[in-house]
N, C-alpha and C. Protein backbone atom coordinates (compact mmCIF):
# COMPACT_ATOMS: atom_id res chain seq x y z
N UNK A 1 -7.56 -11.62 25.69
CA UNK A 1 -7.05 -12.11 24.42
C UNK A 1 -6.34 -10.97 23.69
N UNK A 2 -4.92 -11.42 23.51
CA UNK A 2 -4.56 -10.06 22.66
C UNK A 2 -4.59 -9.79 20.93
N UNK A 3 -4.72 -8.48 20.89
CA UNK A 3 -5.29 -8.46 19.42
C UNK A 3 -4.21 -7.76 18.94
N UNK A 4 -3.75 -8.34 17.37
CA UNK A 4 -2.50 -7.85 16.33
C UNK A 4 -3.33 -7.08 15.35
N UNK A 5 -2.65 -5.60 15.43
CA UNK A 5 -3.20 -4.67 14.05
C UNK A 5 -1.88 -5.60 13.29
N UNK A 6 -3.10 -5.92 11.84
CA UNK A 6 -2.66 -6.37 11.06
C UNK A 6 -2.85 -5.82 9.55
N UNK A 7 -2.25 -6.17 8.27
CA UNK A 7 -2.30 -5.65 6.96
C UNK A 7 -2.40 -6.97 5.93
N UNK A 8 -2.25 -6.94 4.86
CA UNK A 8 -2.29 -7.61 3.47
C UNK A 8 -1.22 -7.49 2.81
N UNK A 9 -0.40 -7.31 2.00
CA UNK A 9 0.55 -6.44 1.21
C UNK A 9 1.77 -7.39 0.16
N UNK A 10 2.42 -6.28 -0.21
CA UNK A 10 3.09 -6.91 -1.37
C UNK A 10 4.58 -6.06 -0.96
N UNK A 11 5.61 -6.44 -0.76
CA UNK A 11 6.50 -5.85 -0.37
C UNK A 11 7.44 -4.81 -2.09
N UNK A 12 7.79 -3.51 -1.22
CA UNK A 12 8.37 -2.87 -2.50
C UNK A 12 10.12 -3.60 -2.23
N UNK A 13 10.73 -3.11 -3.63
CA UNK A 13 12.21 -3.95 -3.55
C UNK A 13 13.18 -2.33 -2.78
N UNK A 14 14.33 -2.83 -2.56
CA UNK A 14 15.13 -1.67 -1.52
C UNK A 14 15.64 -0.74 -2.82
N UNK A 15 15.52 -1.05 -4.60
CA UNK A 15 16.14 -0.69 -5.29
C UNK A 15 14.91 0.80 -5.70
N UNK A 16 13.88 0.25 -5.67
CA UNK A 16 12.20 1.54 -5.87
C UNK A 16 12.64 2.33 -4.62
N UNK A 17 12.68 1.65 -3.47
CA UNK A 17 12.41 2.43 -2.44
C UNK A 17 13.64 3.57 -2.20
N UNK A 18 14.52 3.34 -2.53
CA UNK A 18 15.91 4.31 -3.00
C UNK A 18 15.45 5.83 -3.89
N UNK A 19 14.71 5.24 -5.03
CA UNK A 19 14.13 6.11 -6.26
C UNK A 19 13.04 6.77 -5.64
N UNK A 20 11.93 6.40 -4.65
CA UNK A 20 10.80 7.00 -3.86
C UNK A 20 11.54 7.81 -2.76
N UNK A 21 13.03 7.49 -2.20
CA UNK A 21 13.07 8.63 -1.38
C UNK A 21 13.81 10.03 -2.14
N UNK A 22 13.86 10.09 -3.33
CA UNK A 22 14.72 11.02 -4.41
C UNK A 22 13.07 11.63 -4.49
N UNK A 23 12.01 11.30 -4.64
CA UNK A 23 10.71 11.83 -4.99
C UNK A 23 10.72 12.68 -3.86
N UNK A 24 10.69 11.81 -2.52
CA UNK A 24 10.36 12.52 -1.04
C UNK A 24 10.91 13.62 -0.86
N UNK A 25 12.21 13.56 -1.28
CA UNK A 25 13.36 14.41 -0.78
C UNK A 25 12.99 16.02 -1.71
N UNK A 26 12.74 15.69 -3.05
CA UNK A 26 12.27 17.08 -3.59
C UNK A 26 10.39 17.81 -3.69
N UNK A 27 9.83 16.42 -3.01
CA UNK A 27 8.75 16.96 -2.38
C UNK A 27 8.45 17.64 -1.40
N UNK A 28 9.92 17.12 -0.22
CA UNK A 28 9.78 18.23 0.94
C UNK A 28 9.93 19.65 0.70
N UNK A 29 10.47 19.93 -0.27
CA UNK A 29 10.78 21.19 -0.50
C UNK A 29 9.07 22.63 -0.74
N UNK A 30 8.59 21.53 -0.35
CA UNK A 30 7.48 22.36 -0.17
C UNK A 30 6.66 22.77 0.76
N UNK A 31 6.31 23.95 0.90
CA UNK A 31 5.78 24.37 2.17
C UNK A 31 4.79 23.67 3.30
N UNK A 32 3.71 22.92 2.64
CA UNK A 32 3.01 22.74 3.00
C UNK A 32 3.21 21.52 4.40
N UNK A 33 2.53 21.54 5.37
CA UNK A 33 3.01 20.16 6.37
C UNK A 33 2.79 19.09 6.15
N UNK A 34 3.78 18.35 5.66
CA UNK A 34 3.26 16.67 6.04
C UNK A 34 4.19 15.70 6.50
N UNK A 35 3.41 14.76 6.86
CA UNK A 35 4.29 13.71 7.40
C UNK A 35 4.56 12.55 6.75
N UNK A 36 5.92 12.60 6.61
CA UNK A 36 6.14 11.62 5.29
C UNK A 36 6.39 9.89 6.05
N UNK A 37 5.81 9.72 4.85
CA UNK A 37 5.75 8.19 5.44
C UNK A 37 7.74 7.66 4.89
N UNK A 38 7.97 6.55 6.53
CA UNK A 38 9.36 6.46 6.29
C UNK A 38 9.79 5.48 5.20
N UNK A 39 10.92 5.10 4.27
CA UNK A 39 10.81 4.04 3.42
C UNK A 39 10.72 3.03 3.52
N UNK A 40 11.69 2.77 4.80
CA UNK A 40 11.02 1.45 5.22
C UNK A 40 9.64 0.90 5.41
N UNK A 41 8.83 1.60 5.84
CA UNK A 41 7.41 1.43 6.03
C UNK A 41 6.71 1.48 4.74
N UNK A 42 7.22 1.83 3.49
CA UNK A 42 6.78 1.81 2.38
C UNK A 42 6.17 0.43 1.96
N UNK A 43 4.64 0.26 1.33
CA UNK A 43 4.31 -1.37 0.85
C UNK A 43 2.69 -0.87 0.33
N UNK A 44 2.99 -2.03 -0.51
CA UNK A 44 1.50 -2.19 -1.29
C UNK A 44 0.53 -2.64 -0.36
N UNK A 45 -0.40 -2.33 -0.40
CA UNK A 45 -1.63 -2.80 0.54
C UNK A 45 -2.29 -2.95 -0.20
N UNK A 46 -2.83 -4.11 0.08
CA UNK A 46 -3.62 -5.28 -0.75
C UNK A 46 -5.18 -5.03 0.60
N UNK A 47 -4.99 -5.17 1.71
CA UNK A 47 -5.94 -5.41 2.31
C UNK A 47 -5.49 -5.03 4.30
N UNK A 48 -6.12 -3.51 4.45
CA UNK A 48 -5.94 -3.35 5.96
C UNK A 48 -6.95 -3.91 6.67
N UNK A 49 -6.30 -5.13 7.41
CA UNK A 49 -7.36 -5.64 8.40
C UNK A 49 -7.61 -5.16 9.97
N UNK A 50 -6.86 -4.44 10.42
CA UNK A 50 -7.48 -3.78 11.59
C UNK A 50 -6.70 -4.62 12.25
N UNK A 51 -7.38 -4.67 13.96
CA UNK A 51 -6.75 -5.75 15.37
C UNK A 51 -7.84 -7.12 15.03
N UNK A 52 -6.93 -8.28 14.86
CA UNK A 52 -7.27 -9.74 14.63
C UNK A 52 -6.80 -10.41 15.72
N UNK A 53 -7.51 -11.25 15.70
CA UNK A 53 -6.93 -12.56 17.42
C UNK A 53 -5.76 -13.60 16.76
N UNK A 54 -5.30 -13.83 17.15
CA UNK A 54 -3.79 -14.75 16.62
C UNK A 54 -4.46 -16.03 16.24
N UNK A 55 -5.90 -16.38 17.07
CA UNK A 55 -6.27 -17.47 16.50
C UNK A 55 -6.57 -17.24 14.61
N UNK A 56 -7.20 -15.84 14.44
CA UNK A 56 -7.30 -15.89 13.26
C UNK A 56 -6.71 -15.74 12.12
N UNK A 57 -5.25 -16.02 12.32
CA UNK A 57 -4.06 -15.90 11.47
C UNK A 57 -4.18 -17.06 10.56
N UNK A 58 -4.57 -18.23 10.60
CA UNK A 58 -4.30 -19.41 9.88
C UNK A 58 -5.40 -19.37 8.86
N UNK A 59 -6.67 -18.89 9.17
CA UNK A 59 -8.00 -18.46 8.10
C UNK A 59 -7.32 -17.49 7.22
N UNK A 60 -7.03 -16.64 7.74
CA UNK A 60 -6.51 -15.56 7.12
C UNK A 60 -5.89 -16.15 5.97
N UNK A 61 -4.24 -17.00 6.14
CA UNK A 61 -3.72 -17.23 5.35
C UNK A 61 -4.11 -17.98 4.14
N UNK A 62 -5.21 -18.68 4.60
CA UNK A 62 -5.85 -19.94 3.67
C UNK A 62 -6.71 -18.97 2.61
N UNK A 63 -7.14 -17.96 3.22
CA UNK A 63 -7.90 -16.97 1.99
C UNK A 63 -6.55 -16.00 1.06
N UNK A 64 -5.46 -15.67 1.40
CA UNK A 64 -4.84 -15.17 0.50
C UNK A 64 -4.35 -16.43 -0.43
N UNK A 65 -4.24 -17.62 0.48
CA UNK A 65 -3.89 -19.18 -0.07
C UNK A 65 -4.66 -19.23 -1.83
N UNK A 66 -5.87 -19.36 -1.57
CA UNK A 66 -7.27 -19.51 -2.12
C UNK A 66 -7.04 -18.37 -3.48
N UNK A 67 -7.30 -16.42 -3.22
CA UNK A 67 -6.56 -15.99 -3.66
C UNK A 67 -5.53 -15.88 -4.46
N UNK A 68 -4.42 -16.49 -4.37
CA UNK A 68 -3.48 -16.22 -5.37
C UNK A 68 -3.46 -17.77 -6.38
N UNK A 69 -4.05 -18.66 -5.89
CA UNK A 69 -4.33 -20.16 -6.56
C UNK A 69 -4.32 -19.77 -8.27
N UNK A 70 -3.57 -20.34 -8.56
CA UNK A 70 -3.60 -20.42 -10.24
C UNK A 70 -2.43 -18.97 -10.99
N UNK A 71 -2.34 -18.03 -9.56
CA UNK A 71 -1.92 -16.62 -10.77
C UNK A 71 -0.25 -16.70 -10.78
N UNK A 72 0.45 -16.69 -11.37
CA UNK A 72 1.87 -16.42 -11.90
C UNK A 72 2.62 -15.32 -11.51
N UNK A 73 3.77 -15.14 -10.55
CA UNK A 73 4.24 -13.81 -10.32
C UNK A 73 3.99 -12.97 -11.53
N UNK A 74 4.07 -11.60 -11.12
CA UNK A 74 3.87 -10.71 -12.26
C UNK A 74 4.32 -9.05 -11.70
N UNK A 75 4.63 -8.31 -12.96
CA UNK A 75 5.25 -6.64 -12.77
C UNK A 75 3.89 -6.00 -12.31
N UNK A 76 4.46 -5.24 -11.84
CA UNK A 76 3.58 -3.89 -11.18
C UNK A 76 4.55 -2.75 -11.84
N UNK A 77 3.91 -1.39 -12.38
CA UNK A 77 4.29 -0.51 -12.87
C UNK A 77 4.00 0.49 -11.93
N UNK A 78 4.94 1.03 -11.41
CA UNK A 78 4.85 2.67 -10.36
C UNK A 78 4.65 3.53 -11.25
N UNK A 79 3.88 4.18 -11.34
CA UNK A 79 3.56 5.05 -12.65
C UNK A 79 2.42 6.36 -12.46
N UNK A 80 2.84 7.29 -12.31
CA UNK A 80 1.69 8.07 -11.78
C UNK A 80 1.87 9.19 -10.35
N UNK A 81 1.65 10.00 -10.12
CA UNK A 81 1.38 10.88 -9.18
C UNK A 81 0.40 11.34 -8.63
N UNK A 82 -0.38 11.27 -7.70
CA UNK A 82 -1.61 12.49 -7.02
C UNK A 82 -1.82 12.02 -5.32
N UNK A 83 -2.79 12.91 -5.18
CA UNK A 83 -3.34 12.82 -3.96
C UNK A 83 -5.12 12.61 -3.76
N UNK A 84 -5.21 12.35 -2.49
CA UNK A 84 -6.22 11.70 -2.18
C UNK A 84 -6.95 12.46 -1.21
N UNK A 85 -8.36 12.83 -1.06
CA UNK A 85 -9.02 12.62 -2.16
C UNK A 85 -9.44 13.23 -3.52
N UNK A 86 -9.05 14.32 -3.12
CA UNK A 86 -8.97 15.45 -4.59
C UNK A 86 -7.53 16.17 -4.34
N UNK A 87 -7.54 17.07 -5.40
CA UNK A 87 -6.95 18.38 -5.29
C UNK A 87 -7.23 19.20 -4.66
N UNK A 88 -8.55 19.64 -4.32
CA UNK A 88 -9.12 20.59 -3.48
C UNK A 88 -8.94 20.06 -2.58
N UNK A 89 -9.16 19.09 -2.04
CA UNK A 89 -8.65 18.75 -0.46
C UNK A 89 -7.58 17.60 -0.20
N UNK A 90 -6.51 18.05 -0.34
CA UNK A 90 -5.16 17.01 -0.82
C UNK A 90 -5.15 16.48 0.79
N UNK A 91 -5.60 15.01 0.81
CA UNK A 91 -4.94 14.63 2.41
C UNK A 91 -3.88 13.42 2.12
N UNK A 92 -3.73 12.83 0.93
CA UNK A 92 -2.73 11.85 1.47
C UNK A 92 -1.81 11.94 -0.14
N UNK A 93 -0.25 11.76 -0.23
CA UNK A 93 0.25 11.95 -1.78
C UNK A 93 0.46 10.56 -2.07
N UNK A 94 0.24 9.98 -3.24
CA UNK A 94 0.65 9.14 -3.38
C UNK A 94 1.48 8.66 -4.70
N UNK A 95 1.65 7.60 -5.06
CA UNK A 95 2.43 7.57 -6.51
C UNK A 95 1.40 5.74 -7.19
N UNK A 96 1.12 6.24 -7.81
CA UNK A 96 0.04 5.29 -8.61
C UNK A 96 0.91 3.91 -9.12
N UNK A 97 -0.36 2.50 -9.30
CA UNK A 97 0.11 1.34 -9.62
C UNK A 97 -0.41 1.24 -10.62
N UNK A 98 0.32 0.00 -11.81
CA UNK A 98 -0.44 0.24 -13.15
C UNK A 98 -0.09 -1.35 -12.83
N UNK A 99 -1.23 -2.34 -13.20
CA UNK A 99 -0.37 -4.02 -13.28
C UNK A 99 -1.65 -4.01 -14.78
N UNK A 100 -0.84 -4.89 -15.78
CA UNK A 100 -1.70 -4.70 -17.02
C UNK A 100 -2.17 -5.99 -16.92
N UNK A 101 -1.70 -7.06 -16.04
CA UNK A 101 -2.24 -8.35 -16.40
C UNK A 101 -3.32 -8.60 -15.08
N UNK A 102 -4.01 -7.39 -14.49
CA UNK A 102 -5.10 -7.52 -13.67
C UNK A 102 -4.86 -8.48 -12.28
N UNK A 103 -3.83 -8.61 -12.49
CA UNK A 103 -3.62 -9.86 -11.52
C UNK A 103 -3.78 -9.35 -9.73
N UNK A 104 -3.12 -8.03 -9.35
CA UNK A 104 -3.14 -7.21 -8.47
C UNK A 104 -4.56 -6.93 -8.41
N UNK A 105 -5.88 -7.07 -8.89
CA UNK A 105 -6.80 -6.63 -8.90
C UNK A 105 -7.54 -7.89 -8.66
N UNK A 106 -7.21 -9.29 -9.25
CA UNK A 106 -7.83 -10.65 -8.70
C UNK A 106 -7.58 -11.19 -7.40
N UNK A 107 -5.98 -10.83 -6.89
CA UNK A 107 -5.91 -11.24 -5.87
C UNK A 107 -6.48 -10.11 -4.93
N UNK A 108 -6.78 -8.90 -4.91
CA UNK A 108 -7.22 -8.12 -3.86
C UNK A 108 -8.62 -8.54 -3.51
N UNK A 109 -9.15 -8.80 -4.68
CA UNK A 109 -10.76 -9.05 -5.03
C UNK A 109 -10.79 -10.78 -3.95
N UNK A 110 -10.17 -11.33 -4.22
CA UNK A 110 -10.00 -13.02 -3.91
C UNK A 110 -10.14 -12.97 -2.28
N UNK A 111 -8.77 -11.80 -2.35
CA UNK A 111 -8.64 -11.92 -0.44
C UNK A 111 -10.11 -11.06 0.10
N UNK A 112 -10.41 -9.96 -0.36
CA UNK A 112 -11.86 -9.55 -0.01
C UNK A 112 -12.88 -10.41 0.20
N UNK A 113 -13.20 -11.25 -0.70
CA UNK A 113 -14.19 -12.18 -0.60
C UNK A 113 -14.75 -13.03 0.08
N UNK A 114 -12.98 -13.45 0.28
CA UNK A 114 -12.64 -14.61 1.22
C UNK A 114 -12.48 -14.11 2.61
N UNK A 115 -12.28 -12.93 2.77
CA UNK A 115 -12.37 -12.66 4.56
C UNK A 115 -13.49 -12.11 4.60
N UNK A 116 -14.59 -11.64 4.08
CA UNK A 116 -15.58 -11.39 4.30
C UNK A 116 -16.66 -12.47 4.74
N UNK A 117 -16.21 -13.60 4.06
CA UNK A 117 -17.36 -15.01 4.30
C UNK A 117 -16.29 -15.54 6.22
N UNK A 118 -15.37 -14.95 6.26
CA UNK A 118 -15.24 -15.60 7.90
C UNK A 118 -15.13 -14.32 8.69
N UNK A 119 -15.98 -13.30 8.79
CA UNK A 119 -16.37 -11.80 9.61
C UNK A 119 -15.72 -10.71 8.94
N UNK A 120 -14.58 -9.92 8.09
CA UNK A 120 -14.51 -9.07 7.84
C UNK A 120 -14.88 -8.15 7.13
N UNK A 121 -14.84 -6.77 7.18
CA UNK A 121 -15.93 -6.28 6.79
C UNK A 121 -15.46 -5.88 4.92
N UNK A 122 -15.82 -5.72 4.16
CA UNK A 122 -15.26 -5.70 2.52
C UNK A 122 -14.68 -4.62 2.95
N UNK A 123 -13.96 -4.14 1.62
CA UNK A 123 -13.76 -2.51 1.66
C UNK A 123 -14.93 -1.90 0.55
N UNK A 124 -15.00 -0.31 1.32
CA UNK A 124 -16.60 0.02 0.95
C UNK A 124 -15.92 0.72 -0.70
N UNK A 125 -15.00 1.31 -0.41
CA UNK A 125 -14.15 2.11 -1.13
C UNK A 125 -13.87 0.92 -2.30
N UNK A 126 -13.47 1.66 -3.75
CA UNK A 126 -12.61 0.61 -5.01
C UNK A 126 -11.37 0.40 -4.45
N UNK A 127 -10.73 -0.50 -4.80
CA UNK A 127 -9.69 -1.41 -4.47
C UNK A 127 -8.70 0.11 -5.92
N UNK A 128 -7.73 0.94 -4.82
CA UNK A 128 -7.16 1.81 -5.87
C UNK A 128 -5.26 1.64 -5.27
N UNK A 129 -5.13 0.59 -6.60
CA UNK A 129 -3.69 0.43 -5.89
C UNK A 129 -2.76 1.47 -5.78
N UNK A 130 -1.99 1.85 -4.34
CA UNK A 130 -1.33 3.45 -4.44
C UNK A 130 -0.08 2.75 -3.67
N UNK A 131 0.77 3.54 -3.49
CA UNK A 131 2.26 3.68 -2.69
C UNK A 131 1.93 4.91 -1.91
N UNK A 132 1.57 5.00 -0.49
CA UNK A 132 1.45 6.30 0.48
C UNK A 132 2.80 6.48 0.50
N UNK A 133 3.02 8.24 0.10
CA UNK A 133 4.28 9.02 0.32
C UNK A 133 4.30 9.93 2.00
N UNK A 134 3.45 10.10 1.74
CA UNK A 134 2.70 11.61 2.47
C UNK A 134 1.47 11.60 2.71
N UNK A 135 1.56 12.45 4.09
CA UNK A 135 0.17 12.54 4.70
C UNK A 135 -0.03 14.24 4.73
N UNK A 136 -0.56 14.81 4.08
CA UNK A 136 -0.94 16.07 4.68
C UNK A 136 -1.76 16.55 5.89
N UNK A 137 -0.60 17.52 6.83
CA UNK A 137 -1.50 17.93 7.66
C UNK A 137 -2.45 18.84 7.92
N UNK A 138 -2.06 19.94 7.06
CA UNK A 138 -2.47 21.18 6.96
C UNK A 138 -2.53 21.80 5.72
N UNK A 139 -3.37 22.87 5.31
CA UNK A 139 -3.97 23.16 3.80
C UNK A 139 -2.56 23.99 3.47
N UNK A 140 -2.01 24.84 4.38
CA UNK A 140 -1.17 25.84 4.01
C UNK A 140 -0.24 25.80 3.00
N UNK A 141 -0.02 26.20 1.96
CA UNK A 141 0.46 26.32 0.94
C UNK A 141 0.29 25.09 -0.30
N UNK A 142 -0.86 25.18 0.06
CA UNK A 142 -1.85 24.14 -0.91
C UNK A 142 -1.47 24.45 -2.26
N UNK A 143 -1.38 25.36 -3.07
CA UNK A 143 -1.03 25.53 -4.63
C UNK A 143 -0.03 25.36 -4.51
N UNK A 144 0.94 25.82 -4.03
CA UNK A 144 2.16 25.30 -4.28
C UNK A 144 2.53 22.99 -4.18
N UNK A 145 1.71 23.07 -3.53
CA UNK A 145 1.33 21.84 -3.35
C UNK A 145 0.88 20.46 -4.90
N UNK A 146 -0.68 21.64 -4.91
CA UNK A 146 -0.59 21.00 -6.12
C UNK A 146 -0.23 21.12 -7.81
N UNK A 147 0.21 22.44 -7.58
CA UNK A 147 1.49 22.90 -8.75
C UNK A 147 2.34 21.69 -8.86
N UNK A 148 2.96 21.29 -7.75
CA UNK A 148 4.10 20.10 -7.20
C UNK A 148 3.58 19.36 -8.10
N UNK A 149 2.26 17.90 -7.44
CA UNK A 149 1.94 17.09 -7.89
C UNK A 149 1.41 16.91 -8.91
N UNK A 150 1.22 17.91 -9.85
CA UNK A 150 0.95 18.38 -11.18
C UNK A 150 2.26 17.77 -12.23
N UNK A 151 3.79 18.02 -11.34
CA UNK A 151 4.72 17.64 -12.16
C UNK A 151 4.83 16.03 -12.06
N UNK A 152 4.37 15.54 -11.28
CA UNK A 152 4.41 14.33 -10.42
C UNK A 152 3.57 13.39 -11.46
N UNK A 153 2.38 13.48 -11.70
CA UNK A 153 1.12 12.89 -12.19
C UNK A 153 1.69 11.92 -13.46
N UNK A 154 2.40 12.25 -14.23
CA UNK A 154 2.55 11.35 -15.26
C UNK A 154 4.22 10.44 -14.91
N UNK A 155 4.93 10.82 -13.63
CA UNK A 155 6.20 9.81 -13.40
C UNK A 155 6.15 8.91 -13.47
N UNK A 156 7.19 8.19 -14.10
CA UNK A 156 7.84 6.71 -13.66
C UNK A 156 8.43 6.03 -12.99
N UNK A 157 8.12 5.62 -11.90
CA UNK A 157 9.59 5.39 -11.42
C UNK A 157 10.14 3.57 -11.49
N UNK A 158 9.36 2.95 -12.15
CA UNK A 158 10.05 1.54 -12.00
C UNK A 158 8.58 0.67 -11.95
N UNK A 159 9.36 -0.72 -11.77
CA UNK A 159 8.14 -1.65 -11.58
C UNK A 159 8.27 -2.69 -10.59
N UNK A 160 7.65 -3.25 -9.74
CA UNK A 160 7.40 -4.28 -8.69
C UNK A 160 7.30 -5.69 -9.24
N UNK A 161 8.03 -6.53 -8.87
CA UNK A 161 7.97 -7.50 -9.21
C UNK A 161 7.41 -9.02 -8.18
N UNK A 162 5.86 -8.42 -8.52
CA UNK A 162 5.24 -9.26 -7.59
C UNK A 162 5.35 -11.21 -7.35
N UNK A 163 5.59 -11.23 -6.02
CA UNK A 163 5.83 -12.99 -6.48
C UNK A 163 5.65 -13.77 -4.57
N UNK A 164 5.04 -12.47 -3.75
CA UNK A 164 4.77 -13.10 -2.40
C UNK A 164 3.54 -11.96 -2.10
N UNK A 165 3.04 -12.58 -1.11
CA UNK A 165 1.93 -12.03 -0.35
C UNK A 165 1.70 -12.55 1.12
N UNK A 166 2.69 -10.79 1.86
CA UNK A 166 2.20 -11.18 3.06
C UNK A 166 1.33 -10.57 3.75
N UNK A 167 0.96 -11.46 5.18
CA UNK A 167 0.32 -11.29 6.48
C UNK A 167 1.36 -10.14 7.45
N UNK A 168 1.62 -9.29 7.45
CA UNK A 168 2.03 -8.07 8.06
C UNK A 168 1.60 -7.78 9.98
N UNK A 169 2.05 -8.02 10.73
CA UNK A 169 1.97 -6.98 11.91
C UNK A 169 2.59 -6.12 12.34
N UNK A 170 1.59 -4.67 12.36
CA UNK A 170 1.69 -3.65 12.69
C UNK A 170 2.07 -2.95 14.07
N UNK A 171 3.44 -2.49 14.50
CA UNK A 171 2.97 -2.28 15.92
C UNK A 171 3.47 -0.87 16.33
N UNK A 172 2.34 0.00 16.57
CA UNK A 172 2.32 1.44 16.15
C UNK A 172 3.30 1.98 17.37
N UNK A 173 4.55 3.00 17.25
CA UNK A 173 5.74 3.22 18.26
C UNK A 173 5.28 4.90 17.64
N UNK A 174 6.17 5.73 19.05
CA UNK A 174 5.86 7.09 18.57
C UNK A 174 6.86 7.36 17.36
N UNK A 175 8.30 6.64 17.07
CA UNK A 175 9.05 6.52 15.89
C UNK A 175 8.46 6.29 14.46
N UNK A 176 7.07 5.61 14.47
CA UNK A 176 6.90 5.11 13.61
C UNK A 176 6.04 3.54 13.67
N UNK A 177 5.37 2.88 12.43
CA UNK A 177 5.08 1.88 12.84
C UNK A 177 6.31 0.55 12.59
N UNK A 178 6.20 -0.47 13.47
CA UNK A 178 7.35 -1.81 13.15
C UNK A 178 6.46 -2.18 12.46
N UNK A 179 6.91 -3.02 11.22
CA UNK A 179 6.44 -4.37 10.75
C UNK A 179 6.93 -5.49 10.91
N UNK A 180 6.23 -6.64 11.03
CA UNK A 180 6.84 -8.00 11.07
C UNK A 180 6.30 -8.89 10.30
N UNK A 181 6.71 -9.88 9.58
CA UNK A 181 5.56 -10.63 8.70
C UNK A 181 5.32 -11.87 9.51
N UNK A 182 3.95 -12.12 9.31
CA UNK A 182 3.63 -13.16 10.11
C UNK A 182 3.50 -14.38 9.49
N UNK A 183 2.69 -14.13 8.38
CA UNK A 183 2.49 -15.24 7.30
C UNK A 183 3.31 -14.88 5.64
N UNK A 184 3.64 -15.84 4.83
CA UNK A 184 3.70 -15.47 3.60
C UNK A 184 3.61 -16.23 2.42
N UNK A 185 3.34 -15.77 1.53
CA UNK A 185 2.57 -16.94 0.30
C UNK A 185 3.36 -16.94 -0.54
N UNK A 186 3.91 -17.68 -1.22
CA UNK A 186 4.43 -17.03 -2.62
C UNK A 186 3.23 -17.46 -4.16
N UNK A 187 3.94 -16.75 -4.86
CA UNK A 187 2.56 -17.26 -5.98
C UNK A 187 3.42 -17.78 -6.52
N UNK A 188 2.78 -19.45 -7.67
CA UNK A 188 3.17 -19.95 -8.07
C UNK A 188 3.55 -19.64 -9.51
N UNK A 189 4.66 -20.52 -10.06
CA UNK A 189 5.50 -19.96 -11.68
C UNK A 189 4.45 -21.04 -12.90
């Protein structure tokens, strides 16, 4: 039986993702190694589900279904800079989500719930909405590092204008990962 690494997510628009590679571009300028995540591959993750059986694509959908029932597209605010999990040990950069009408936080909670009652496992971690820039590989030139994301921490760069939720497959190439969407929801007006 073959199994699809699959995701959750909220797609960014090509107009952010333009403005996130102007971030990338003067973040490289720093010593330290990492591997930047490409823009295309850029997206909100709502929920990484791992390798799923194709049979379980249609459950799946019925719980983000369930999930977004009743909520109204709505903005997401990019707002914010840091890394994960501290400063002292910077492994991943990211650029922070702000949604004021909680809504990004009901539907993550909704789809959790709901794939947990048909085998998946919750997330153990808080639901902390981020945009992955960067992966750090190595400590080397760590202050300069977080000197960087120091300037970073209070940016703006725009807002998401949430109004679908897809079912994502992942299919990991040495280029990079493909995405494809498998399923998709829209939320209702």
């Amino acid at each position: 039986m073959q199994t699809i690494r699959a995701f959750i997510s909220i797609e960014i628009p090509q107009e952010i993702k333009g403005k996130i590679s102007l971030i990338q571009e003067q973040l490289k300028t720093i010593e330290t190694p990492i591997s930047w995540v490409r823009l295309d591959s850029i997206h909100l993750t709502l929920k990484f589900l791992g390798n799923i059986l194709e049979e379980q694509i249609p459950n799946i959908k019925r719980c983000i279904d369930t999930a977004v029932s009743g909520i109204s597209p709505f903005n997401v605010n990019i707002k914010g800079g840091g890394v994960f999990p501290n400063l002292n040990h910077p492994r991943v950069i990211w650029l922070g989500l702000e949604d004021k009408t909680d809504s990004l936080f009901k539907i993550q909670k909704g789809i959790d719930n709901c794939l947990e009652k048909i085998g998946f496992e919750p997330e153990e971690r808080g639901f902390t909405p981020h945009l992955t820039l960067g992966r750090v590989k190595s400590l080397k030139g760590k202050n300069q590092l977080i000197r960087t994301i120091h300037i970073y921490k209070d940016i703006e760069v725009g807002e998401i204008y949430a109004d679908k939720i897809k079912l994502m497959r992942s299919q990991l190439n040495p280029s990079g990962a493909i995405y494809t969407v498998l399923e998709e929801v829209g939320l209702t007006k």
